[in-house]
C-alpha atoms as a PDB file:
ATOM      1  CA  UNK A   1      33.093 -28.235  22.603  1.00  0.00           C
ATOM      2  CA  UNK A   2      33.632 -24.731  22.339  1.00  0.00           C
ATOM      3  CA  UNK A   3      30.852 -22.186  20.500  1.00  0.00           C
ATOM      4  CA  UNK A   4      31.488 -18.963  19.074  1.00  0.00           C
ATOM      5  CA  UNK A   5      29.864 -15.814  20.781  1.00  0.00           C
ATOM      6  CA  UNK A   6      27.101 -15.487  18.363  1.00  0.00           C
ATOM      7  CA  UNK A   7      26.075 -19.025  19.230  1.00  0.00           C
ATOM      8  CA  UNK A   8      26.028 -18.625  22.817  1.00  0.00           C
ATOM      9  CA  UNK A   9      23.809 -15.545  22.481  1.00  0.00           C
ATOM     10  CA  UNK A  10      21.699 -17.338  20.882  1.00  0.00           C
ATOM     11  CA  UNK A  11      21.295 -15.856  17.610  1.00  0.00           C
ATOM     12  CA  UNK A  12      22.884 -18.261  14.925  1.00  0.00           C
ATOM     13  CA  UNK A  13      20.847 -18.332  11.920  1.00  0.00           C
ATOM     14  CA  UNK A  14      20.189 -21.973  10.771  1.00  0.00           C
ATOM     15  CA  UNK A  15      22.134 -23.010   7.971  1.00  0.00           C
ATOM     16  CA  UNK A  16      19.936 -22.327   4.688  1.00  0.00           C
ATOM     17  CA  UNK A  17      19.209 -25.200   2.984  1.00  0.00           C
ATOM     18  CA  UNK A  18      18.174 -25.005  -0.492  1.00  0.00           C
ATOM     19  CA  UNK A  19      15.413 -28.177  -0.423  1.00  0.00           C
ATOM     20  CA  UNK A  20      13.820 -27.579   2.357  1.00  0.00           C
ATOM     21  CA  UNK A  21      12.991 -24.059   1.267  1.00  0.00           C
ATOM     22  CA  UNK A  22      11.377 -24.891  -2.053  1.00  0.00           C
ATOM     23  CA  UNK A  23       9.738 -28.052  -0.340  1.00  0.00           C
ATOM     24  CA  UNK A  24       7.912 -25.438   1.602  1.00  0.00           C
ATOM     25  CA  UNK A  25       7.313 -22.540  -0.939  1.00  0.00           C
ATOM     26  CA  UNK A  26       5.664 -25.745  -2.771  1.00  0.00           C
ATOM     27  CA  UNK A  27       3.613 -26.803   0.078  1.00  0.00           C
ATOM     28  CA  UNK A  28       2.048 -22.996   0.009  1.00  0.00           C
ATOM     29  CA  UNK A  29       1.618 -22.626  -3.662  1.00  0.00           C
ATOM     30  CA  UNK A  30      -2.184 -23.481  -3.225  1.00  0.00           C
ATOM     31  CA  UNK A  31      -2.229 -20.264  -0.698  1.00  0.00           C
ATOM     32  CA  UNK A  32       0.092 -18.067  -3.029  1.00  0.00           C
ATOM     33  CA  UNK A  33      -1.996 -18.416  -5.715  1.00  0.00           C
ATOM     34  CA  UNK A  34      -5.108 -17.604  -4.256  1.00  0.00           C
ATOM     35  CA  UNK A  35      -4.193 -14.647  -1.791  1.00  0.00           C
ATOM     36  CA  UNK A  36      -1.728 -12.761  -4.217  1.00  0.00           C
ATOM     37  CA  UNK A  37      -2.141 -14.036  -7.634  1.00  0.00           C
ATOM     38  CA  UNK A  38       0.834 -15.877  -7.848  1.00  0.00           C
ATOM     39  CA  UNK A  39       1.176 -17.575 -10.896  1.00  0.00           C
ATOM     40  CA  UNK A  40       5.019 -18.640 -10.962  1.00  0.00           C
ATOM     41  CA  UNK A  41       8.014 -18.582  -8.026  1.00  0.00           C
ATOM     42  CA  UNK A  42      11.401 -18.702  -8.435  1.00  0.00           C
ATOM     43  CA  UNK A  43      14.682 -18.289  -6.344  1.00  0.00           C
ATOM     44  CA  UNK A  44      17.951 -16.517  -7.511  1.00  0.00           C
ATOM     45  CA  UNK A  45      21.217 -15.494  -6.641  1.00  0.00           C
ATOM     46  CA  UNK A  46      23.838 -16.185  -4.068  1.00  0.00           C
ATOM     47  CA  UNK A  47      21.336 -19.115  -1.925  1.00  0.00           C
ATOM     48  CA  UNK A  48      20.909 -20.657  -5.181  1.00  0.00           C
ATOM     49  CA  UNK A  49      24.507 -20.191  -6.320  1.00  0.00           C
ATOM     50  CA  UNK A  50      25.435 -21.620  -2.618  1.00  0.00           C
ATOM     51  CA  UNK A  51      27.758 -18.446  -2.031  1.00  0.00           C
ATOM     52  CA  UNK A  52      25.353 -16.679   0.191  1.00  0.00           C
ATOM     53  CA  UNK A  53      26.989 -14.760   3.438  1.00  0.00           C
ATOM     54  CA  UNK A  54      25.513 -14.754   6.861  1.00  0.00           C
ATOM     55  CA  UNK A  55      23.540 -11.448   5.983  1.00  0.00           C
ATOM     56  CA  UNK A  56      22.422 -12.500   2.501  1.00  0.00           C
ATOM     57  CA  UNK A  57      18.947 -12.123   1.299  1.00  0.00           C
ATOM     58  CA  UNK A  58      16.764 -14.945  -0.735  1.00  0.00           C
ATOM     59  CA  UNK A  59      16.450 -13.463  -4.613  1.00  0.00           C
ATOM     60  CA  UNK A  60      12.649 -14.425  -5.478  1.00  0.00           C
ATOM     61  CA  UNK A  61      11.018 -13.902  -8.935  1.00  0.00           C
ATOM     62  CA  UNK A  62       7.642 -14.309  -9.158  1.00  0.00           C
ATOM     63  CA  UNK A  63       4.835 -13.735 -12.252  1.00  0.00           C
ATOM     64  CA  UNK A  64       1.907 -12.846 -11.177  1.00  0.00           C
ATOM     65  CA  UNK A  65      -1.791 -13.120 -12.644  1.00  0.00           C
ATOM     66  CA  UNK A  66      -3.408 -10.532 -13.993  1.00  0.00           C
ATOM     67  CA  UNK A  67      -4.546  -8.945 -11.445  1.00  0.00           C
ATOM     68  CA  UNK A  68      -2.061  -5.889 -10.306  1.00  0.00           C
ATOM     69  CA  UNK A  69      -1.100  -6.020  -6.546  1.00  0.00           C
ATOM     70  CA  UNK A  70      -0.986  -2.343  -5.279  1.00  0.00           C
ATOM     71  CA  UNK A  71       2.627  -1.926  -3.474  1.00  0.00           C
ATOM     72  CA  UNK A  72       1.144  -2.500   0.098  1.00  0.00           C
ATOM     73  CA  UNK A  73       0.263  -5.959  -1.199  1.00  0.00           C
ATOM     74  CA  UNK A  74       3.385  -6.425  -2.764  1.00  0.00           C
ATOM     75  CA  UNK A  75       5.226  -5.512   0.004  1.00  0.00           C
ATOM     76  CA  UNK A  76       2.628  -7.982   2.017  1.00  0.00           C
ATOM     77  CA  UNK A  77       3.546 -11.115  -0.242  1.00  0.00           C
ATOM     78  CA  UNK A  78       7.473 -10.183   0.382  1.00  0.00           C
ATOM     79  CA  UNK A  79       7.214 -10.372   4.461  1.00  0.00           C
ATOM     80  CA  UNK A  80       4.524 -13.637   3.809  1.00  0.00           C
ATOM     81  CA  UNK A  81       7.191 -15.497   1.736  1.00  0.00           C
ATOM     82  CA  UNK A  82      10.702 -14.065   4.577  1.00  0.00           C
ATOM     83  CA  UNK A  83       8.625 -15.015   7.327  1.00  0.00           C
ATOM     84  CA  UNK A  84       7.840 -18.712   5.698  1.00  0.00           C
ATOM     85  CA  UNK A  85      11.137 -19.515   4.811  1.00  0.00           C
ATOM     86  CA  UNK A  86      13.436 -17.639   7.562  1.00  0.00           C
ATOM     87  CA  UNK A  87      15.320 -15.556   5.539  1.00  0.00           C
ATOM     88  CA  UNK A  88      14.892 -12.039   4.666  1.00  0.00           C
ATOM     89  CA  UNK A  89      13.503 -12.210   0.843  1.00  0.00           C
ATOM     90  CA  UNK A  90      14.156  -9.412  -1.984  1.00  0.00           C
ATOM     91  CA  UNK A  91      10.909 -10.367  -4.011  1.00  0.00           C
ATOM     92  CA  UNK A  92      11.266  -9.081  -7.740  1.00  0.00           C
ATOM     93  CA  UNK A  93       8.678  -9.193 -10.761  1.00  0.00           C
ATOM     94  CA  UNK A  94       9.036 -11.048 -13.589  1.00  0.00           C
ATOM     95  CA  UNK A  95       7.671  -8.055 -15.758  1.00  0.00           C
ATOM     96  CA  UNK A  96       9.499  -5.253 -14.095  1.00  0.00           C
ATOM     97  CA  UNK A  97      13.401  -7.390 -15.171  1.00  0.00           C
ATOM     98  CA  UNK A  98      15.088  -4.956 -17.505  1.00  0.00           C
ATOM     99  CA  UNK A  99      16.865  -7.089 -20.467  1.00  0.00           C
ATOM    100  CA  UNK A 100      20.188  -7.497 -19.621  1.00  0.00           C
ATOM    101  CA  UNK A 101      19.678  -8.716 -16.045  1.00  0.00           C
ATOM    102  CA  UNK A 102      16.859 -10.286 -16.899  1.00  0.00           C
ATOM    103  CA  UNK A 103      19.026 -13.076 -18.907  1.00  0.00           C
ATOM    104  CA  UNK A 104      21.453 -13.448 -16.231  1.00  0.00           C
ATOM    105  CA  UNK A 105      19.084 -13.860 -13.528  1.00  0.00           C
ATOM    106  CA  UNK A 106      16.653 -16.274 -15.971  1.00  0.00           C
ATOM    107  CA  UNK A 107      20.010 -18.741 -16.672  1.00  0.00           C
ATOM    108  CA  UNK A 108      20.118 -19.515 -12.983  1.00  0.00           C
ATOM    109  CA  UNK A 109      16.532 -19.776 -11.770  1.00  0.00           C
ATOM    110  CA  UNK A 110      15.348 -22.624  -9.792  1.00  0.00           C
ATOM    111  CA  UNK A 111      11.724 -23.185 -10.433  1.00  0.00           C
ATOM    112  CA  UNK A 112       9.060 -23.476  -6.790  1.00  0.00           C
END
């Protein structure tokens, strides 16, 4: 069987699979909560619509507690959640969603 030249270098990306990734954000909840103030996750966008590309990023929401991450944090949680789940995430707030996008993105949420 033949592979393509990305495969035999080696660096094929795994295909994404939609359960498996919210089996494990759910499995570190627990740690979520506690080291950032999570208080709600969910994923968006072309991984949840299944018409992500080989260079696509994971659309996360997340609501946090009321405690206010500084951006270094922020920035902390958004490497935590890429390097749990494999794929590079784009980690929005909940409270920064300006109205209009806000309902799109809100009608196709899958809950963590």
């Amino acid at each position: 069987m033949k592979r393509n030249a990305r495969e035999r270098r080696g660096r094929s990306r795994p295909a994404f699979r939609l359960d498996k990734t919210l089996r494990t954000l759910r499995d570190h909840l627990p740690e979520l909560r506690e080291r950032y103030g999570v208080r709600s996750l969910w994923l968006f966008g072309s991984h949840v619509r299944g018409s992500q590309h080989k260079r696509s990023d994971l659309d996360m929401l997340v609501e946090l507690d009321d405690r206010r991450l500084s951006l270094l944090k922020f920035v902390e949680l958004e490497h935590f959640l890429s390097n749990l789940v494999g794929v590079k995430v784009d980690l929005v707030e909940k409270d920064t969603l300006k109205p209009a996008i806000g309902r799109n993105i809100l009608e196709e949420v899958v809950s963590v």
